[in-house]
Protein backbone atom coordinates (compact mmCIF):
# COMPACT_ATOMS: atom_id res chain seq x y z
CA UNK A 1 37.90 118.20 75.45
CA UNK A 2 36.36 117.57 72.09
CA UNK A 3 38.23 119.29 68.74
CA UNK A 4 35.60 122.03 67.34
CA UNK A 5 35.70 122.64 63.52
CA UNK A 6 37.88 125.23 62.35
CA UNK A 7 35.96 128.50 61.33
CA UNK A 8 38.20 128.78 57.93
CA UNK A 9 39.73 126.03 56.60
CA UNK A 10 42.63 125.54 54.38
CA UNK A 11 40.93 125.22 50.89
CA UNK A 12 38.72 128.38 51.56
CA UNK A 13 42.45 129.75 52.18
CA UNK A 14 43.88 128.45 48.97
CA UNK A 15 40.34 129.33 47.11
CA UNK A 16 40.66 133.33 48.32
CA UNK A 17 44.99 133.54 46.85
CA UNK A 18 43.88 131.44 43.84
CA UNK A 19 41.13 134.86 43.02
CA UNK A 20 43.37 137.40 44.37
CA UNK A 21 46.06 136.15 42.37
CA UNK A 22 43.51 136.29 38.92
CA UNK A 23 43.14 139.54 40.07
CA UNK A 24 46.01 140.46 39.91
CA UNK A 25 46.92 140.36 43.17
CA UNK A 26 51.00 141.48 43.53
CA UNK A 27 51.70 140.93 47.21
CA UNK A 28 50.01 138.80 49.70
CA UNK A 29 51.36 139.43 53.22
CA UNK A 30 51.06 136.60 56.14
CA UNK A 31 51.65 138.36 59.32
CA UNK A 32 52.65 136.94 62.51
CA UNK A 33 49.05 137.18 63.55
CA UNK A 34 47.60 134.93 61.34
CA UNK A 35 46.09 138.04 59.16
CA UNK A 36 46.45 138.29 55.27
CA UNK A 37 47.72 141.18 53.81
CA UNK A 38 46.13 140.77 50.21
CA UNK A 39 47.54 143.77 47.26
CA UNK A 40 45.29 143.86 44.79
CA UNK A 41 46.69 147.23 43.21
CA UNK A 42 49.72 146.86 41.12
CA UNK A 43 51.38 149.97 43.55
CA UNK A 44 51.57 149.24 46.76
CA UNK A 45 51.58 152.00 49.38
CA UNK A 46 55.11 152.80 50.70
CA UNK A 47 55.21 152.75 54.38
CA UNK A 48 59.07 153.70 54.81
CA UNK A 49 57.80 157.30 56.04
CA UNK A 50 56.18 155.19 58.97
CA UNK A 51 59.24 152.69 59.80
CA UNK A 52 60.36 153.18 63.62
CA UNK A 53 63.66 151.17 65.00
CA UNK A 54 62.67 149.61 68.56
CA UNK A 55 65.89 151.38 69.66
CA UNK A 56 63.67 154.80 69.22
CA UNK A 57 61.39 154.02 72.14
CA UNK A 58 63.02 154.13 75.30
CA UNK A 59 62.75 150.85 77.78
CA UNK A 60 60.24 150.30 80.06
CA UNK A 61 60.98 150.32 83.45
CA UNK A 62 62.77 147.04 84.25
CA UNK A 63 62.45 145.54 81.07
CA UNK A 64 66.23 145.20 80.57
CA UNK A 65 66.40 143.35 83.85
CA UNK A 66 62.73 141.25 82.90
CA UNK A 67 64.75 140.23 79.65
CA UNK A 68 67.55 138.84 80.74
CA UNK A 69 66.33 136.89 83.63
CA UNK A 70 63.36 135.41 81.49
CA UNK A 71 64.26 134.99 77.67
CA UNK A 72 60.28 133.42 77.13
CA UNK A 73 61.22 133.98 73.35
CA UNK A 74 63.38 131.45 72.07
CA UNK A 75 65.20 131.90 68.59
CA UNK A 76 63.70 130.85 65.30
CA UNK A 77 65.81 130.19 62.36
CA UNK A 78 68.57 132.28 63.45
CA UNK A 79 65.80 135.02 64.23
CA UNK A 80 66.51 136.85 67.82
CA UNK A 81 63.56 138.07 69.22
């Protein structure tokens, strides 16, 4: 199967943080996704008020027993997932 060209590449990548960072870009977030998270304002919006703990959603139904008979998510850099 043949390689296709990429739809961005990395130098349109580096050209978009090299303008948000003239300006004046205070954040940039890189989420798991792929998706870039780019804070232009100097205040970024606070979203503590919207922070949930996974332990405040109860289980599915046999995901305790799914889990621990297939871990599909190994650890990364000391991060348990």
């Amino acid at each position: 199967m043949p390689h296709r060209p990429p739809t961005i590449t990395q130098p349109a990548i580096a050209r978009a943080l090299r303008e948000a960072k003239k300006q004046g870009c205070e954040l940039i977030e890189i989420k798991p996704t792929g998706e870039l998270l780019i804070h232009i304002n100097k205040t970024t919006a606070s979203t503590t008020s919207n922070v949930y703990s996974i332990n405040d959603f109860p289980p599915l139904e046999n995901e305790q027993e799914e889990y621990s008979t297939n871990k599909s998510c190994p650890s990364v850099d000391d991060i348990k997932f």
